[in-house]
C-alpha atoms as a PDB file:
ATOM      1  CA  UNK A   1       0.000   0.000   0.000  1.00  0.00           C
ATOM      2  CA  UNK A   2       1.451   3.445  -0.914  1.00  0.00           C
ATOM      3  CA  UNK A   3       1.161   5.606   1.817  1.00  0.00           C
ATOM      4  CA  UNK A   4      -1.048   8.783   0.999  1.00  0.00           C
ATOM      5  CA  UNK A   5      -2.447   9.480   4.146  1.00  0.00           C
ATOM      6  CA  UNK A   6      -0.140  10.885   6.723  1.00  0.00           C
ATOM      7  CA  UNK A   7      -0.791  11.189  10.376  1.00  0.00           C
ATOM      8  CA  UNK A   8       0.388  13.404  12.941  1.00  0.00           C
ATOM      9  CA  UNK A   9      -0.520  13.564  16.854  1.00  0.00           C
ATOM     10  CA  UNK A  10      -0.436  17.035  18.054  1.00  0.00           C
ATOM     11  CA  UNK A  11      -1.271  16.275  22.187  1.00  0.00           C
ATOM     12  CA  UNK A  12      -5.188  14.936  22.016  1.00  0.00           C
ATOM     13  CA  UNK A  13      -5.403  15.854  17.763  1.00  0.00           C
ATOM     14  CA  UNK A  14      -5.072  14.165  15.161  1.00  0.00           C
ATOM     15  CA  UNK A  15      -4.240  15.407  12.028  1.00  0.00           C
ATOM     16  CA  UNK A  16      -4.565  13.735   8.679  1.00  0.00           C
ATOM     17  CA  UNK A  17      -3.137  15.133   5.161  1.00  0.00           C
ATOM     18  CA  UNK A  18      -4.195  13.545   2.331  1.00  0.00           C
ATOM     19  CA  UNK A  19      -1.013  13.466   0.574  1.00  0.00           C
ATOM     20  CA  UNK A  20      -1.442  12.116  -3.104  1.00  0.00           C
ATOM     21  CA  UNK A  21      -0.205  14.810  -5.727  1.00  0.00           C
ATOM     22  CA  UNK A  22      -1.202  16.749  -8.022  1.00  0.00           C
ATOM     23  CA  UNK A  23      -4.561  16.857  -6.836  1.00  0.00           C
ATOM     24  CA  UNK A  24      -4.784  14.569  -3.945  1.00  0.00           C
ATOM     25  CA  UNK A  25      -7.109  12.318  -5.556  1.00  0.00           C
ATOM     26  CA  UNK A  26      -8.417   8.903  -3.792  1.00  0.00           C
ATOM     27  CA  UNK A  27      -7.764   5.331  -4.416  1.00  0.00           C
ATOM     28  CA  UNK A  28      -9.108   1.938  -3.120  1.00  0.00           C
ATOM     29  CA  UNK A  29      -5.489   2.060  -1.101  1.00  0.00           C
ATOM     30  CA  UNK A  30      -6.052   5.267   0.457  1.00  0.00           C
ATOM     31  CA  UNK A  31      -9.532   5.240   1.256  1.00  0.00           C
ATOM     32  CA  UNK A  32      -8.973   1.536   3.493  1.00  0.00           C
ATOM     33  CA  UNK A  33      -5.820   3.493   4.597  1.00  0.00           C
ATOM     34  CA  UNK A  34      -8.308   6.481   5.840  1.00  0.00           C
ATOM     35  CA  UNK A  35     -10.883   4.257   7.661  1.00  0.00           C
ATOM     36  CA  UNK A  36      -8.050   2.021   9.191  1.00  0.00           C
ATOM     37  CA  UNK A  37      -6.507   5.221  10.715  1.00  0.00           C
ATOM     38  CA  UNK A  38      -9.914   5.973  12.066  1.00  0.00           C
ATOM     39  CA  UNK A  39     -10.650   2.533  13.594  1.00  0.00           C
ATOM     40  CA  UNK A  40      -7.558   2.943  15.462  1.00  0.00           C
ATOM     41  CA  UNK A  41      -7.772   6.484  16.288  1.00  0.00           C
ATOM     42  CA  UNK A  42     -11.488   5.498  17.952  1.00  0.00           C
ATOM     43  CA  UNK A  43      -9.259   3.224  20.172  1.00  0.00           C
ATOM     44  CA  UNK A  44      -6.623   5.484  21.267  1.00  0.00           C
ATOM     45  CA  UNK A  45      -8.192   7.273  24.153  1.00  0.00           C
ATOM     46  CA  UNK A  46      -5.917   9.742  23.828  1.00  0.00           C
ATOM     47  CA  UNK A  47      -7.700  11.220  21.033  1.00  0.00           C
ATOM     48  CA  UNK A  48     -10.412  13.570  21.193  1.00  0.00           C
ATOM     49  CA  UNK A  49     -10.186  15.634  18.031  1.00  0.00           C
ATOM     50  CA  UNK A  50      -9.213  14.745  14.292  1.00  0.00           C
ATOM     51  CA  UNK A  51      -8.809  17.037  11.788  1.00  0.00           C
ATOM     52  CA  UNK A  52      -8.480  16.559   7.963  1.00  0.00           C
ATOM     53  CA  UNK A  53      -6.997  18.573   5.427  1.00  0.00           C
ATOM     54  CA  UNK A  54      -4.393  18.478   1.975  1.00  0.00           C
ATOM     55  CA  UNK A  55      -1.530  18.516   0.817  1.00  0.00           C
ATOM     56  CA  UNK A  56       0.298  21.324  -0.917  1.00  0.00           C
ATOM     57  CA  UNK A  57      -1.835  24.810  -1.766  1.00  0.00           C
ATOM     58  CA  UNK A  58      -4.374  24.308  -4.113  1.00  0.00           C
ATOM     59  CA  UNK A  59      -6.381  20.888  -3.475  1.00  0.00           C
ATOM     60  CA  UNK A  60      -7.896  19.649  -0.442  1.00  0.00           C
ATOM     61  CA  UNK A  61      -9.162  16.588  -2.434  1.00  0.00           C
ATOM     62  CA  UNK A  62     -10.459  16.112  -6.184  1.00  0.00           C
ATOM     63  CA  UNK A  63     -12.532  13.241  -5.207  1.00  0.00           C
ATOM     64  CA  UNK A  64     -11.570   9.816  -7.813  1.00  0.00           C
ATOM     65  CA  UNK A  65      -8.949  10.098 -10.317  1.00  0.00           C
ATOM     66  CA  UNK A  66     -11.111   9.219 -13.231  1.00  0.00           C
ATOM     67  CA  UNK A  67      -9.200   6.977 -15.183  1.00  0.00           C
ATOM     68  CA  UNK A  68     -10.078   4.536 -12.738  1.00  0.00           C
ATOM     69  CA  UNK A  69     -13.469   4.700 -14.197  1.00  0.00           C
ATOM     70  CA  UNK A  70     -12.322   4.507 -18.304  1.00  0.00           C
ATOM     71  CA  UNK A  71     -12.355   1.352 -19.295  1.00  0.00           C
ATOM     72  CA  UNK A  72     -15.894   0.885 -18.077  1.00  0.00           C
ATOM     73  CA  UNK A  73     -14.588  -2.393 -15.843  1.00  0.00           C
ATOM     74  CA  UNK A  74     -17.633  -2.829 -13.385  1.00  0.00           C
ATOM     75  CA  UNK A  75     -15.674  -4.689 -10.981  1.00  0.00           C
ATOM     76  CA  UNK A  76     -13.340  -1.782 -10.688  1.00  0.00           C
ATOM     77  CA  UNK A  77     -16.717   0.431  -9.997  1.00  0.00           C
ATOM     78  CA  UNK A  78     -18.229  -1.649  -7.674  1.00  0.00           C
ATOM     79  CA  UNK A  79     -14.744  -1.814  -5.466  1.00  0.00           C
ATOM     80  CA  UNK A  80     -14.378   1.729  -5.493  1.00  0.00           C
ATOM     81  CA  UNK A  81     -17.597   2.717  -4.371  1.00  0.00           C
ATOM     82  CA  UNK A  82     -17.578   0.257  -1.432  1.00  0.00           C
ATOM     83  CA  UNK A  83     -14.174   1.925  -0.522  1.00  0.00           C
ATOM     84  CA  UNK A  84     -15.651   5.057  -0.640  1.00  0.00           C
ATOM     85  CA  UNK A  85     -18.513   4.307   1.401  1.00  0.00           C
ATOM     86  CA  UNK A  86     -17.064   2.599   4.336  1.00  0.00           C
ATOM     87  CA  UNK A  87     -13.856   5.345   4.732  1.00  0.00           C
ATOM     88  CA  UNK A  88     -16.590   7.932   4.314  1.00  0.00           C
ATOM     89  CA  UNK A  89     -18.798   5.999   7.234  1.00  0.00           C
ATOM     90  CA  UNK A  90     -15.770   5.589   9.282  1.00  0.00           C
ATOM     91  CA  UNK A  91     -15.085   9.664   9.272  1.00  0.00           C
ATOM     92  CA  UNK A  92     -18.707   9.786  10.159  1.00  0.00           C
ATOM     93  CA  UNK A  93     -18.785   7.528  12.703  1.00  0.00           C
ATOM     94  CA  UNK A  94     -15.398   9.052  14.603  1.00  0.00           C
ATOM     95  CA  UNK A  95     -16.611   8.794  18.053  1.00  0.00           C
ATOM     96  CA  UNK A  96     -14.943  12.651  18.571  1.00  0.00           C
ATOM     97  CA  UNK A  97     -15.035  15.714  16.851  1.00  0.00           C
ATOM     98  CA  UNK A  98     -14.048  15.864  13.415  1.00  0.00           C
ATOM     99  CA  UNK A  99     -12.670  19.185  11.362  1.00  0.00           C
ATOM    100  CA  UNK A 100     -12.356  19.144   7.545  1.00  0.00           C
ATOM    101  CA  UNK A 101      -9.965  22.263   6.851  1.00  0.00           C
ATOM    102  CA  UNK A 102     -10.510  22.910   3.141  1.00  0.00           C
ATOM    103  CA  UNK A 103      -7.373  24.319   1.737  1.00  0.00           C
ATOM    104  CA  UNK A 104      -8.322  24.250  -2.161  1.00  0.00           C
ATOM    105  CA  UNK A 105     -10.758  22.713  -4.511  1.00  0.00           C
ATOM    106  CA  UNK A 106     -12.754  20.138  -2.540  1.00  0.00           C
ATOM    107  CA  UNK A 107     -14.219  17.939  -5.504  1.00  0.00           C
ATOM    108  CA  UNK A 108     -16.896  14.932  -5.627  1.00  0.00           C
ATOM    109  CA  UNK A 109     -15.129  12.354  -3.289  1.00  0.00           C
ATOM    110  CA  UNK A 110     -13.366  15.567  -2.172  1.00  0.00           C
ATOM    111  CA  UNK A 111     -16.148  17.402  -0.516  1.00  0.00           C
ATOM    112  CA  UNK A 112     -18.075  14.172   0.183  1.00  0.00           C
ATOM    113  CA  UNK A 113     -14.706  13.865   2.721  1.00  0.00           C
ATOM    114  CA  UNK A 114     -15.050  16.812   3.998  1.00  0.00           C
ATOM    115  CA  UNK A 115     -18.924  16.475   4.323  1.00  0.00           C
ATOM    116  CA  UNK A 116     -18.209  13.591   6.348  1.00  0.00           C
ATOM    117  CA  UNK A 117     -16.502  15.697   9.304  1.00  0.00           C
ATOM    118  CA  UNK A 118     -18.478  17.069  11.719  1.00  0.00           C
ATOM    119  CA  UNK A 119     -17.419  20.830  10.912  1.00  0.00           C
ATOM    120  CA  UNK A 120     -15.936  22.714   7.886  1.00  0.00           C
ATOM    121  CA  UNK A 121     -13.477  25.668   8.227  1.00  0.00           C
ATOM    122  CA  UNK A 122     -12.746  26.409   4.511  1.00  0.00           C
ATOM    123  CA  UNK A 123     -10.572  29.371   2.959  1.00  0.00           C
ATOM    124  CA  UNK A 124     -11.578  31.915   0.875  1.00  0.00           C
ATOM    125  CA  UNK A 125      -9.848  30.514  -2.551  1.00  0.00           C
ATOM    126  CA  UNK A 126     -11.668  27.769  -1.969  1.00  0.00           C
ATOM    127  CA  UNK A 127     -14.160  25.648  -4.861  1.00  0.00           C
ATOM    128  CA  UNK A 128     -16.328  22.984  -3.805  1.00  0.00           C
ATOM    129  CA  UNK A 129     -18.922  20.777  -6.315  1.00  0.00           C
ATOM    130  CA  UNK A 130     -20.100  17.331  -6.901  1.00  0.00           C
ATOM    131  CA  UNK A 131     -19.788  17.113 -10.801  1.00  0.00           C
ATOM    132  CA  UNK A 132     -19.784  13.362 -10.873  1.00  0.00           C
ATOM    133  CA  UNK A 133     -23.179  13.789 -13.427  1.00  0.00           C
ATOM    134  CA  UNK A 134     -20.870  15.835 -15.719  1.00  0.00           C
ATOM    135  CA  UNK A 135     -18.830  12.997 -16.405  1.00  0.00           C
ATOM    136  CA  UNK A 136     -22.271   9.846 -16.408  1.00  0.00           C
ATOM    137  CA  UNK A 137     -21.258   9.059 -12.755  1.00  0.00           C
ATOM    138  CA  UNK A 138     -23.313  10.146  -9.770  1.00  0.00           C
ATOM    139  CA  UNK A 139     -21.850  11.071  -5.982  1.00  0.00           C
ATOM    140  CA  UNK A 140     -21.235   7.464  -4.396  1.00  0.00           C
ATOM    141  CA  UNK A 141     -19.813   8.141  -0.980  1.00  0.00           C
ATOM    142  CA  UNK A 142     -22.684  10.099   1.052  1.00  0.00           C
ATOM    143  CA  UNK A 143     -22.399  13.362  -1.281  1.00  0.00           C
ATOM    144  CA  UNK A 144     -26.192  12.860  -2.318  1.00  0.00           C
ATOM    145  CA  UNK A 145     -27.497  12.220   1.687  1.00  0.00           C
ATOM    146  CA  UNK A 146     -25.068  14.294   3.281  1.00  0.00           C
ATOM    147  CA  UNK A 147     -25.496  17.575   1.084  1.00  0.00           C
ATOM    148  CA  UNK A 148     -29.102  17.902   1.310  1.00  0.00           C
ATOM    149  CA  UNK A 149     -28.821  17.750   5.013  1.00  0.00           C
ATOM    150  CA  UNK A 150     -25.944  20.662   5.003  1.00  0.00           C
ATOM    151  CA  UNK A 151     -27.941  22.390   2.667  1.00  0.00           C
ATOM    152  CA  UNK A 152     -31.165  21.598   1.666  1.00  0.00           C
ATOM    153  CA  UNK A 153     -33.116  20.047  -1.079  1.00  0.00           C
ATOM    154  CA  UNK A 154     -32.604  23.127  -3.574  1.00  0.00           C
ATOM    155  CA  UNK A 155     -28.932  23.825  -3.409  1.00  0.00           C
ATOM    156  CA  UNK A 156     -28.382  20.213  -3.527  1.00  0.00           C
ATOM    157  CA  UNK A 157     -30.450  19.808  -6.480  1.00  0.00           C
ATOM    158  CA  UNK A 158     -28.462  22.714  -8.126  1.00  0.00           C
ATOM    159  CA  UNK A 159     -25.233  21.205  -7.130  1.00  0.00           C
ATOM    160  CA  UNK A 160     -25.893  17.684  -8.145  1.00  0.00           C
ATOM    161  CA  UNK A 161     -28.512  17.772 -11.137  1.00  0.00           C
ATOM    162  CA  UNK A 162     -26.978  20.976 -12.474  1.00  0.00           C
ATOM    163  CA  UNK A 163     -23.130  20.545 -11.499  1.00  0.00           C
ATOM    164  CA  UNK A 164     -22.488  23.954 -10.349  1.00  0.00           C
ATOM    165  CA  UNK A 165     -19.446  24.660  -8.586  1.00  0.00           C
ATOM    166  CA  UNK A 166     -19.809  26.911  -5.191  1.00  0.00           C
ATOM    167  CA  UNK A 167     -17.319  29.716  -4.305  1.00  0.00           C
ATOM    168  CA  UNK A 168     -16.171  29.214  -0.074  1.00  0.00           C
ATOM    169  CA  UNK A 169     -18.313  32.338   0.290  1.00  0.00           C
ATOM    170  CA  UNK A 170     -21.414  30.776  -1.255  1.00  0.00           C
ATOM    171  CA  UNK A 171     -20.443  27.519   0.724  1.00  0.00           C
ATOM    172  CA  UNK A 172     -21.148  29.600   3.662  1.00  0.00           C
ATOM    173  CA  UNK A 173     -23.967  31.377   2.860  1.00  0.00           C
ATOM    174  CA  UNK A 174     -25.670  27.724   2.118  1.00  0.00           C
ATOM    175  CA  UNK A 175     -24.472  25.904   5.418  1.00  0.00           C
ATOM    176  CA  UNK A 176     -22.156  23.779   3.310  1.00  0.00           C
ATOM    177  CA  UNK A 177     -18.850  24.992   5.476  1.00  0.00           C
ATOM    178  CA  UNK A 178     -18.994  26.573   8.755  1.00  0.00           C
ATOM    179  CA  UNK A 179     -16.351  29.536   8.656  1.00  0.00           C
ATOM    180  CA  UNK A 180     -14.325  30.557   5.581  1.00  0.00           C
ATOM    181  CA  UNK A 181     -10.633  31.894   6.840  1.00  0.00           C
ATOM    182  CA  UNK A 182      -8.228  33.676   4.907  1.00  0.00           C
ATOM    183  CA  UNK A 183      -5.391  31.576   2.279  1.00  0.00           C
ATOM    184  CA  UNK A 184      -3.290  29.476   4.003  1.00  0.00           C
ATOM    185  CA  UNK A 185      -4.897  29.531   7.647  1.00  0.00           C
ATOM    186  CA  UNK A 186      -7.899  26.751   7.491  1.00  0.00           C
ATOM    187  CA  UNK A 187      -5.123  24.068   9.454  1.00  0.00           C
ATOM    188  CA  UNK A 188      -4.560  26.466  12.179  1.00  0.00           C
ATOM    189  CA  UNK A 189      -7.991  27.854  12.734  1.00  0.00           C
ATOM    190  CA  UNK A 190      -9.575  23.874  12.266  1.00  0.00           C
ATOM    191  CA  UNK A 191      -6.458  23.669  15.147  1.00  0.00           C
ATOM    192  CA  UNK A 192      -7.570  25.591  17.262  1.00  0.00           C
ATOM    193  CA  UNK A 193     -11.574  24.485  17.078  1.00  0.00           C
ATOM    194  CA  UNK A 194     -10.151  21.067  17.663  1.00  0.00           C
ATOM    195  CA  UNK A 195      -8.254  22.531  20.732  1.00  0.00           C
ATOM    196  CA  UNK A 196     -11.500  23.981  22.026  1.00  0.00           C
ATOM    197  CA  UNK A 197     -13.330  20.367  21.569  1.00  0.00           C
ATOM    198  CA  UNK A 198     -10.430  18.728  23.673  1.00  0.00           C
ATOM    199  CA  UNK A 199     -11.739  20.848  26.508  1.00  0.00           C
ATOM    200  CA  UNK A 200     -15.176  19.079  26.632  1.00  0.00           C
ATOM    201  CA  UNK A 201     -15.361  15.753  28.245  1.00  0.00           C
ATOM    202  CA  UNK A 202     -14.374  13.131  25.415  1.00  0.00           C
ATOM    203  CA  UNK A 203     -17.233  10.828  26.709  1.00  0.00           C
ATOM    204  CA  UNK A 204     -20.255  13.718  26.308  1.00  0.00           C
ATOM    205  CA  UNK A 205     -19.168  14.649  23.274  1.00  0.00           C
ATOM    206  CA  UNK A 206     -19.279  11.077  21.930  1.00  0.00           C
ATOM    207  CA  UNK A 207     -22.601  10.916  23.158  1.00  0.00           C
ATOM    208  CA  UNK A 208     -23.832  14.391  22.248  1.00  0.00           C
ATOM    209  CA  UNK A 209     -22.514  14.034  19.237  1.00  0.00           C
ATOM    210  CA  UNK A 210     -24.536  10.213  18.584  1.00  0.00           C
ATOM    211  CA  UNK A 211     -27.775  12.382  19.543  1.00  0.00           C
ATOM    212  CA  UNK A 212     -26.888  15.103  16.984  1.00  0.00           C
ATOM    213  CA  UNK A 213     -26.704  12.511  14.581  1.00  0.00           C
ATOM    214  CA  UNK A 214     -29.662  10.376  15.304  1.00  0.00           C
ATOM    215  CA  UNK A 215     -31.623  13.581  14.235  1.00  0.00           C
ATOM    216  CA  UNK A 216     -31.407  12.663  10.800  1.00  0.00           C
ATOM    217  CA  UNK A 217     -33.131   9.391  11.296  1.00  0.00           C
ATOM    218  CA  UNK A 218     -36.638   8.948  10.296  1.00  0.00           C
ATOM    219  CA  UNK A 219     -38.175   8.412  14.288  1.00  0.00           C
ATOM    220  CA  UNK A 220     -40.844  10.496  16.461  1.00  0.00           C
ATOM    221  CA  UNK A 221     -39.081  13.415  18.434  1.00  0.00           C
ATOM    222  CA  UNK A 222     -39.911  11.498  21.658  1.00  0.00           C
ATOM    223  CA  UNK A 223     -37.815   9.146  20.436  1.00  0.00           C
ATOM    224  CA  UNK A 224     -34.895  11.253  20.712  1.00  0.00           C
ATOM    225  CA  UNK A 225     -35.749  13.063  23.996  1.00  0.00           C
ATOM    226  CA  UNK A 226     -35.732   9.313  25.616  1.00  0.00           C
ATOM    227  CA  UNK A 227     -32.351   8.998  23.888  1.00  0.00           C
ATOM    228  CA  UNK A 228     -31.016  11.881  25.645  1.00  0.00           C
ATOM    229  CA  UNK A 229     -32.216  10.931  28.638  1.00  0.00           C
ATOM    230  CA  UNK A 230     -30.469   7.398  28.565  1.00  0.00           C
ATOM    231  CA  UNK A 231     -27.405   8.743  27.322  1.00  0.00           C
ATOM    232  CA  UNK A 232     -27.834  11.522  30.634  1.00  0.00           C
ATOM    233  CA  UNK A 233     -27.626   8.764  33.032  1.00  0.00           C
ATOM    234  CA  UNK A 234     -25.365   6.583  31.279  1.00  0.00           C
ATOM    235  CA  UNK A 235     -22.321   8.948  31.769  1.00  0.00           C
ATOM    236  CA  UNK A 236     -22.820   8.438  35.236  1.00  0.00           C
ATOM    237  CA  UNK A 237     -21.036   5.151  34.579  1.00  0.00           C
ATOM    238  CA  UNK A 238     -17.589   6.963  33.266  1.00  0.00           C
ATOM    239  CA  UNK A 239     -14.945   8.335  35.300  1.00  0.00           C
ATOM    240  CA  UNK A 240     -15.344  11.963  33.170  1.00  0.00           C
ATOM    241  CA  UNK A 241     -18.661  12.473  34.734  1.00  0.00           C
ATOM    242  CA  UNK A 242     -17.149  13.069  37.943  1.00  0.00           C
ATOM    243  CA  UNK A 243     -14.355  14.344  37.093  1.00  0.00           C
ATOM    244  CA  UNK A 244     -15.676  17.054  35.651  1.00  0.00           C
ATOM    245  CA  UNK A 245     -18.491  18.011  37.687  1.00  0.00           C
ATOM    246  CA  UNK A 246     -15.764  17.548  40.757  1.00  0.00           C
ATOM    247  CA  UNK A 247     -13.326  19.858  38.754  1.00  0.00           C
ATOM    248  CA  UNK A 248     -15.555  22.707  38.559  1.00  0.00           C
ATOM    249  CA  UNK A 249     -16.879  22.670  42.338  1.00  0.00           C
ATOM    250  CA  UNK A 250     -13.151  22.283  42.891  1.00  0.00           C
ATOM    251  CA  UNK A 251     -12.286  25.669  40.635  1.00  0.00           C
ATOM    252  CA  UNK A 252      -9.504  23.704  38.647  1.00  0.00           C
ATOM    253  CA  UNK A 253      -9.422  22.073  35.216  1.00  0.00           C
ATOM    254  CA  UNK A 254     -10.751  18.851  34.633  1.00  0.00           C
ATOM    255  CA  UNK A 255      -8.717  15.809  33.752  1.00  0.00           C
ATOM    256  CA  UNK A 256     -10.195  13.618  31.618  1.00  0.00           C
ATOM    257  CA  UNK A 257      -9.449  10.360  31.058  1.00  0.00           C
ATOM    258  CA  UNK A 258     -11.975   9.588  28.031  1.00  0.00           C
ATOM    259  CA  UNK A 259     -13.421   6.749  30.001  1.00  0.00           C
END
C-alpha cells in the first residue's frame, strides 16, 4: 500500500493530510488506509479531536482520479464505491469531533470527505462541487445524503442535477462549510476548534454528538428526547462524569481520562 495518508498527533489531535499529488485524488489504497486510521484512532483514548486537510496549496481533495473509471470495468466500480462508502462511514462515525480544513478545490469524493466531518473551516480561494453527473457518474460516498442535510433540497439539487461549482463564500452562505478563513490559515484555525473540543469531556461529546446525529433518522421526536435521557444517566457510569463536575466545584481544570 502506498502511503497517501499521513498522520500526525499534536497532544489529544489528530491530524490527517491527504497526501497524493497533483490533486490529492483517492484510491481503493487510500480510502482503506483512511478508515483504518480511524478505527484505530477510535481506540486510542488519547484522542479527542481529528482534523483533515491536503496537501500542498491548491487541493484539499479532487474526489476519484477518473481513469479509474475509463475502461468501463464494473468490478473496478463496484470496489471503489464500497471503498468510498465505508472510509466515508468511518469519518462519520469518529466517536470525537471531526474538522475538515478545506485548503483548495474540494471535488466529488473531495467534498463528500469533507462532508463527512463534523465541521468545515474552509478558505476563501476555496471551490467545492459534486460534478460526478458531468462525467455519467453520480456522488457514491454520502455526497447525495449528506449535502441535502448541510444544505437543503434546492442547493443540492443545483449542485448535483446541475453541477455547479460553489465559491467558499457561497459555501457559507448555504451551510455547506462553517467559517471561511483567509489563504493558508484553514489548518490552524480547524487547530484551534479542535483545541477547544479537547476541553469538553471526550465521553459527552461522543454521546452528544450520537444524539446530533440520530436527528437525521426517520423516528418520532420522543424518540430522541428518551435517547437523551439514557445517554444523561449513562455517563454516570464513566470516570469523566465526575471528574468534571468535581473539577468545577473544585475551581480547577478537569482531567479527563476519556473513560
Amino acid at each position: 500500500m502506498t502511503a497517501t495518508i499521513d498522520l500526525e498527533k499534536r497532544g489529544h489531535i489528530a491530524v490527517l493530510t491527504i497526501n497524493n499529488p497533483p490533486a490529492n485524488t483517492w484510491t481503493v489504497d487510500s480510502l482503506s488506509q483512511l478508515a483504518q486510521i480511524v478505527g484505530e484512532l477510535n481506540d486510542d483514548r488519547e484522542i479527542y479531536s481529528l482534523v483533515i486537510t491536503g496537501q500542498g496549496e491548491k487541493f484539499f481533495s479532487a474526489g476519484a482520479d477518473l481513469k479509474t473509471f475509463a475502461d468501463g470495468d464494473k468490478a473496478r466500480a463496484a470496489q471503489m464505491a464500497l471503498a468510498f462508502g465505508e472510509a466515508f462511514a468511518a469519518l462519520t462515525n469518529f466517536r470525537g469531533v471531526s474538522i475538515a480544513a478545506i485548503n483548495g478545490y474540494a471535488m466529488g469524493g473531495g467534498l463528500e470527505c469533507a462532508m463527512s466531518c463534523d465541521i468545515r473551516i474552509a478558505e476563501e480561494r476555496a471551490q467545492m462541487a459534486l460534478p460526478e453527473a458531468t462525467v455519467g457518474l453520480l456522488p457514491c460516498g454520502g455526497g447525495t445524503q449528506n449535502l441535502p442535510w448541510l444544505v437543503g433540497e434546492g442547493w443540492a439539487k443545483r449542485m448535483i442535477l446541475f453541477g455547479e461549482r460553489v465559491s467558499a463564500e457561497r459555501a457559507e452562505a448555504i451551510g455547506l462549510v462553517e467559517e471561511v478563513v483567509p489563504k493558508g490559515q484553514s489548518l490552524e484555525r480547524a487547530i484551534a476548534l479542535a483545541e477547544s473540543a479537547c476541553r469538553q469531556s471526550p465521553s459527552s461529546i461522543s454521546y452528544c454528538k450520537s444524539l446530533v446525529m440520530s436527528a437525521r433518522e426517520t423516528r418520532s421526536q420522543f424518540d430522541g428526547w428518551r435517547m437523551e435521557r439514557e445517554l444523561f444517566v449513562k455517563l454516570f457510569d464513566t470516570k469523566d462524569q465526575a471528574e468534571g463536575v468535581n473539577a468545577f466545584l473544585e475551581k480547577r481544570s478537569p482531567e479527563w481520562k476519556n473513560r
